[in-house]
Protein backbone atom coordinates (compact mmCIF):
# COMPACT_ATOMS: atom_id res chain seq x y z
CA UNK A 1 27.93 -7.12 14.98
CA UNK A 2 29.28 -10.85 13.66
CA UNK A 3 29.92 -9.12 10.20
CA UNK A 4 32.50 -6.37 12.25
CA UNK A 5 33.95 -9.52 14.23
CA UNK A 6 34.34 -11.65 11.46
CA UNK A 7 36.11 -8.44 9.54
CA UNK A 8 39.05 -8.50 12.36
CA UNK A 9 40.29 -11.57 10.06
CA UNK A 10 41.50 -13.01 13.21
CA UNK A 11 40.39 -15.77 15.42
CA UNK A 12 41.04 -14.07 19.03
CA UNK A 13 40.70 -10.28 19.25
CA UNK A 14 40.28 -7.76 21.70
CA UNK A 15 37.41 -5.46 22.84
CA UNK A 16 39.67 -2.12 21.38
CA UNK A 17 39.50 -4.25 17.95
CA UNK A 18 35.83 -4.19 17.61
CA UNK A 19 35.77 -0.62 19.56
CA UNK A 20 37.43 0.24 16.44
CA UNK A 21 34.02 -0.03 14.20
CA UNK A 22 32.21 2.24 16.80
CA UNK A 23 31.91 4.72 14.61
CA UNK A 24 30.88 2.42 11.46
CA UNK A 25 28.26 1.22 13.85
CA UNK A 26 27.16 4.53 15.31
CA UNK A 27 26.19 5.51 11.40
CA UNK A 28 24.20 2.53 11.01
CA UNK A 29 22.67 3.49 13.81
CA UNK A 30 22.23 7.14 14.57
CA UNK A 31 19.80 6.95 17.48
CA UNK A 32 21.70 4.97 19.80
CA UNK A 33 24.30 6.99 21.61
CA UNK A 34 25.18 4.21 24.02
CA UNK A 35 27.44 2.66 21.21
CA UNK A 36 30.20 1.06 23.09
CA UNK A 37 27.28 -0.41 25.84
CA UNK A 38 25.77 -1.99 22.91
CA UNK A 39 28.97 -3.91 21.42
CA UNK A 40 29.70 -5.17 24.77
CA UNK A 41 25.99 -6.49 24.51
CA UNK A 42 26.13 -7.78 21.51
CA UNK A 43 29.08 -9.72 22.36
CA UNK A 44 27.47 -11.14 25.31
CA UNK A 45 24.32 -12.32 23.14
CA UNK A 46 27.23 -13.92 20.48
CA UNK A 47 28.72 -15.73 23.58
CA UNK A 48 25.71 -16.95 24.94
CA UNK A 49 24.40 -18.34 21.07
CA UNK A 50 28.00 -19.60 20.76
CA UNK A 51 29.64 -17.67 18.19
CA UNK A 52 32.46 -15.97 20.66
CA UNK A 53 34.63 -17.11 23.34
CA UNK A 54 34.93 -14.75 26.22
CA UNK A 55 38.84 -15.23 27.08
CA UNK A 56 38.91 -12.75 29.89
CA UNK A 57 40.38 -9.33 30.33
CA UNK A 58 38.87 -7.97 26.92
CA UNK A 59 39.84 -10.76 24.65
CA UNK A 60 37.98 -12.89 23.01
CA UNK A 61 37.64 -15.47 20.47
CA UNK A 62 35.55 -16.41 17.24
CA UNK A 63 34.02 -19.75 17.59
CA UNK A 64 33.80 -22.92 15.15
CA UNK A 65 30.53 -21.59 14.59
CA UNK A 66 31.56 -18.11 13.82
CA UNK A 67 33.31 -19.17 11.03
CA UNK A 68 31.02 -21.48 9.70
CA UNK A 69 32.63 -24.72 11.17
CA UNK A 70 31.48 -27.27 13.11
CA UNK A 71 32.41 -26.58 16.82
């Protein structure tokens, strides 16, 4: 999920942005047919380890950390 972040090339992006590698991510993983519940999970766990910024309303941004910087 950080590799399809990090491939936006952007600091701050939206939730459509990474919606845009659902179906990327739905080949990589074929069982799980909750694939847009799962990016908004994985975003959560990136927030909470401090890789993403949760700007509000479906925005977001990538951390020092997420871009190999010191916070």
């Amino acid at each position: 999920m950080l590799n399809a972040v990090q491939g936006i090339e952007r600091r701050e992006f939206s939730l459509p942005e990474v919606y845009a590698h659902e179906a990327a991510l739905a080949r990589l993983h074929p069982q799980n047919r909750n694939i847009r519940p799962k990016i908004r999970q994985q975003l959560q766990i990136l927030r909470d380890l401090g890789f993403v910024e949760f700007l509000g309303q479906g925005k977001y941004r990538i951390s020092g950390l997420g871009f190999g910087e010191s916070p």
